[in-house]
N, C-alpha and C. Protein backbone atom coordinates (compact mmCIF):
# COMPACT_ATOMS: atom_id res chain seq x y z
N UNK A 1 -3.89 13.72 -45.00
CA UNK A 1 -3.96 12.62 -45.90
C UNK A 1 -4.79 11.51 -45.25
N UNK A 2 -5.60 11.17 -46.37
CA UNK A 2 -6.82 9.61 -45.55
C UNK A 2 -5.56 8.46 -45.08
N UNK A 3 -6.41 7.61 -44.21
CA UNK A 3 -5.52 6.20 -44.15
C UNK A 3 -5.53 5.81 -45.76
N UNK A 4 -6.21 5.78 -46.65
CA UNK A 4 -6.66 5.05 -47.88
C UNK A 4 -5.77 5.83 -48.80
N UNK A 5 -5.49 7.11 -48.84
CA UNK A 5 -4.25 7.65 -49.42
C UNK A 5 -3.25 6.62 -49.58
N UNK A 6 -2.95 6.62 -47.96
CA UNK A 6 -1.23 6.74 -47.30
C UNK A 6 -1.07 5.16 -47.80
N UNK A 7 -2.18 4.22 -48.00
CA UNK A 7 -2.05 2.50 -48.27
C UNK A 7 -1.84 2.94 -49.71
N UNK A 8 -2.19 3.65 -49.75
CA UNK A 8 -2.04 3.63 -51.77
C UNK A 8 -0.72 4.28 -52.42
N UNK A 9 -0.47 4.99 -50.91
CA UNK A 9 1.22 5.63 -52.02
C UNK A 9 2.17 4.31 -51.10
N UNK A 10 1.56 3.51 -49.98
CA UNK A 10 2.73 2.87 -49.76
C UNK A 10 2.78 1.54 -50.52
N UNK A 11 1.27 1.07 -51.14
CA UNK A 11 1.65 0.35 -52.12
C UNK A 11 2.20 0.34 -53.26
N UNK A 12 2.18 1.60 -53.98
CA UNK A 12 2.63 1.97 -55.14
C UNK A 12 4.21 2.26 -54.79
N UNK A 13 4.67 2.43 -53.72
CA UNK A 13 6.29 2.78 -53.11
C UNK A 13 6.81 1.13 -53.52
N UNK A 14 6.37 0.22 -52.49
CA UNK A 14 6.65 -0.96 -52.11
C UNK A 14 6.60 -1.46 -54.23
N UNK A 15 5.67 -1.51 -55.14
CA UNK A 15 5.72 -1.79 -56.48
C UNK A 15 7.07 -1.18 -56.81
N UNK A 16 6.84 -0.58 -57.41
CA UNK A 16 8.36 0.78 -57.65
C UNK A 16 9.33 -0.40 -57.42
N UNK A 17 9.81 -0.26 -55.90
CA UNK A 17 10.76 -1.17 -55.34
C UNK A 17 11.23 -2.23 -55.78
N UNK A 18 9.84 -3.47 -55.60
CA UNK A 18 10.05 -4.26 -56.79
C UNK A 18 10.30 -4.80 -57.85
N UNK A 19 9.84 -3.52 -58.74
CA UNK A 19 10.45 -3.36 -60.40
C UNK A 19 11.82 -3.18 -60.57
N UNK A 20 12.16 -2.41 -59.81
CA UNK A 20 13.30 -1.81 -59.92
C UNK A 20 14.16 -2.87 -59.52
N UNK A 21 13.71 -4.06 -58.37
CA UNK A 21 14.97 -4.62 -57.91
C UNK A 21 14.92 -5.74 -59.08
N UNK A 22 13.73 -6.13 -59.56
CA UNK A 22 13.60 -7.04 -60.93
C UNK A 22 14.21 -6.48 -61.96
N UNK A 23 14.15 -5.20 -62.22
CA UNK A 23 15.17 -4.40 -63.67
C UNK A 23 16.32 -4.47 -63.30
N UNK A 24 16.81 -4.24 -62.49
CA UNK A 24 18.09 -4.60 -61.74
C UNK A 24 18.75 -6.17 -62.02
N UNK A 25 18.02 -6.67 -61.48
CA UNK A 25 18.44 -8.74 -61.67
C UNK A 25 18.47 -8.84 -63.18
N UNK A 26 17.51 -8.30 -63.76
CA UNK A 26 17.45 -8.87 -65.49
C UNK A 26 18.43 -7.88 -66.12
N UNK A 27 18.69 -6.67 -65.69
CA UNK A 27 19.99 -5.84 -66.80
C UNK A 27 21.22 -6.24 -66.01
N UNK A 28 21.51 -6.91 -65.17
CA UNK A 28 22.94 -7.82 -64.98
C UNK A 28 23.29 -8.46 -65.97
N UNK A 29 21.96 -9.80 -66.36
CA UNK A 29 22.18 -10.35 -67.13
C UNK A 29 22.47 -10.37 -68.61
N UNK A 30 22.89 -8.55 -68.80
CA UNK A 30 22.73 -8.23 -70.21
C UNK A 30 23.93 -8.91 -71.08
N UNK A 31 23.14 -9.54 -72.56
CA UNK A 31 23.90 -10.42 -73.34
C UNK A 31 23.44 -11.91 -73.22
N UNK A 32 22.31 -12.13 -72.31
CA UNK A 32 21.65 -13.60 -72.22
C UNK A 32 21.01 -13.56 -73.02
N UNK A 33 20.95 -15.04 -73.19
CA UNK A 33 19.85 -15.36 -74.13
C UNK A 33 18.65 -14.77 -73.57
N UNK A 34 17.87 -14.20 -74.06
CA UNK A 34 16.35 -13.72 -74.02
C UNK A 34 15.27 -14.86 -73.56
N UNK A 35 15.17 -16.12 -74.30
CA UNK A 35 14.34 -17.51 -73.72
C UNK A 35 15.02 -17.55 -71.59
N UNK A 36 16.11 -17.08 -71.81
CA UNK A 36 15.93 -17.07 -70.17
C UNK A 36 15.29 -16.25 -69.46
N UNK A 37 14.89 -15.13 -69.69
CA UNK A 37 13.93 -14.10 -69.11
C UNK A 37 12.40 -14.49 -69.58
N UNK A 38 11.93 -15.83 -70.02
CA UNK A 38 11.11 -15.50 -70.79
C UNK A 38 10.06 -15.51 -69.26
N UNK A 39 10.04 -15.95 -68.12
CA UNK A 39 9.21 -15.82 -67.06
C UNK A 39 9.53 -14.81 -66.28
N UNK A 40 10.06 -13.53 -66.92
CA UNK A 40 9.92 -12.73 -66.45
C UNK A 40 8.44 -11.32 -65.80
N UNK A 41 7.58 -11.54 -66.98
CA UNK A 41 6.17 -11.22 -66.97
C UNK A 41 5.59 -11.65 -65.87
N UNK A 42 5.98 -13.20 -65.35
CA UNK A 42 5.29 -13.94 -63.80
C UNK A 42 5.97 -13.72 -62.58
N UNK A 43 7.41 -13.19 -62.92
CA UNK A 43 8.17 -12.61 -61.99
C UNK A 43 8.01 -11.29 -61.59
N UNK A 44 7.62 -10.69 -62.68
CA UNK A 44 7.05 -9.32 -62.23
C UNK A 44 5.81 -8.96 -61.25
N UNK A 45 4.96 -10.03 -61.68
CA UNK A 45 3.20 -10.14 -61.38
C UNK A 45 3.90 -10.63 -59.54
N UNK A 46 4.41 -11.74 -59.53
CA UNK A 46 4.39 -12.38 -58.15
C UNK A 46 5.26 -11.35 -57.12
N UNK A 47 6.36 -10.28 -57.84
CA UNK A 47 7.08 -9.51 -57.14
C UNK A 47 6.04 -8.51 -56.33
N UNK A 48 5.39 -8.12 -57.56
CA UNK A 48 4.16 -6.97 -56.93
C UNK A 48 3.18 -7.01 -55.84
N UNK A 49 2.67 -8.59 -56.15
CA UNK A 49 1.76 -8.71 -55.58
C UNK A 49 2.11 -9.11 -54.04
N UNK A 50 3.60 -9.90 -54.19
CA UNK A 50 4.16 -10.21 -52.37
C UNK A 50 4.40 -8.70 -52.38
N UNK A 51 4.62 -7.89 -52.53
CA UNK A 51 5.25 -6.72 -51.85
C UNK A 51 4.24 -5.90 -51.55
N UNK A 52 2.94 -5.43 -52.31
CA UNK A 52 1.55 -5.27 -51.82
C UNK A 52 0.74 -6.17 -50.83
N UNK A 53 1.55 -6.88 -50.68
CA UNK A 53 -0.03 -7.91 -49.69
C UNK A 53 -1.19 -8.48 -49.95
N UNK A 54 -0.87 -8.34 -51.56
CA UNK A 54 -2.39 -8.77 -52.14
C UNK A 54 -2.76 -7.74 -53.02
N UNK A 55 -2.97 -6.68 -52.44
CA UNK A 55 -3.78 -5.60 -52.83
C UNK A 55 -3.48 -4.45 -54.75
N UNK A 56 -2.16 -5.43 -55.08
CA UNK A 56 -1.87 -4.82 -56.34
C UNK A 56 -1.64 -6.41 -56.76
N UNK A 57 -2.45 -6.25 -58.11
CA UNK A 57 -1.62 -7.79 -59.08
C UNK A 57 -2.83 -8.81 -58.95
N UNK A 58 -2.84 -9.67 -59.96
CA UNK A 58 -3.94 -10.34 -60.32
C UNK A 58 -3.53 -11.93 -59.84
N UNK A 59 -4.18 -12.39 -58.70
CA UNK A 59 -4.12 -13.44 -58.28
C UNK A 59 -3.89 -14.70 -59.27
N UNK A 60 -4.41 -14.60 -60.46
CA UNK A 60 -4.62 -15.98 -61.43
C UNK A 60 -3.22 -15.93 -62.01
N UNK A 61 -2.02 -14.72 -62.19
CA UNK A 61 -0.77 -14.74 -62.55
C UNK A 61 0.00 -15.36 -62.18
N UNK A 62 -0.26 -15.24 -60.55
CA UNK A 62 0.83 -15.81 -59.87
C UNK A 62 0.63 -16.83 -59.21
């Protein structure tokens, strides 16, 4: 496997992670009002992108 592989499945590992610990925090809250998740979309973007290093996620989101 290239180095350029192994950065790409460990960024896509490290995403995963993220989502999951964000789907996690927001289905606790099941039965909230919905207007409280509504920054969830920027929570997602800023989760990805700290857990990539940059390299996944669009800088102007977060």
């Amino acid at each position: 496997m290239s180095d350029e592989d192994l950065d790409v499945r460990l960024h896509a590992a490290a995403a995963s992670a993220a989502l999951r610990v964000l789907n996690e925090d927001i289905g606790v809250l099941e039965g909230a009002d919905p207007r409280d998740h509504a920054d969830a979309p920027a929570r997602i973007a800023r989760a990805v992108r700290r857990t990539t290093g940059g390299a996944v996620g669009d800088p102007v989101t977060t």
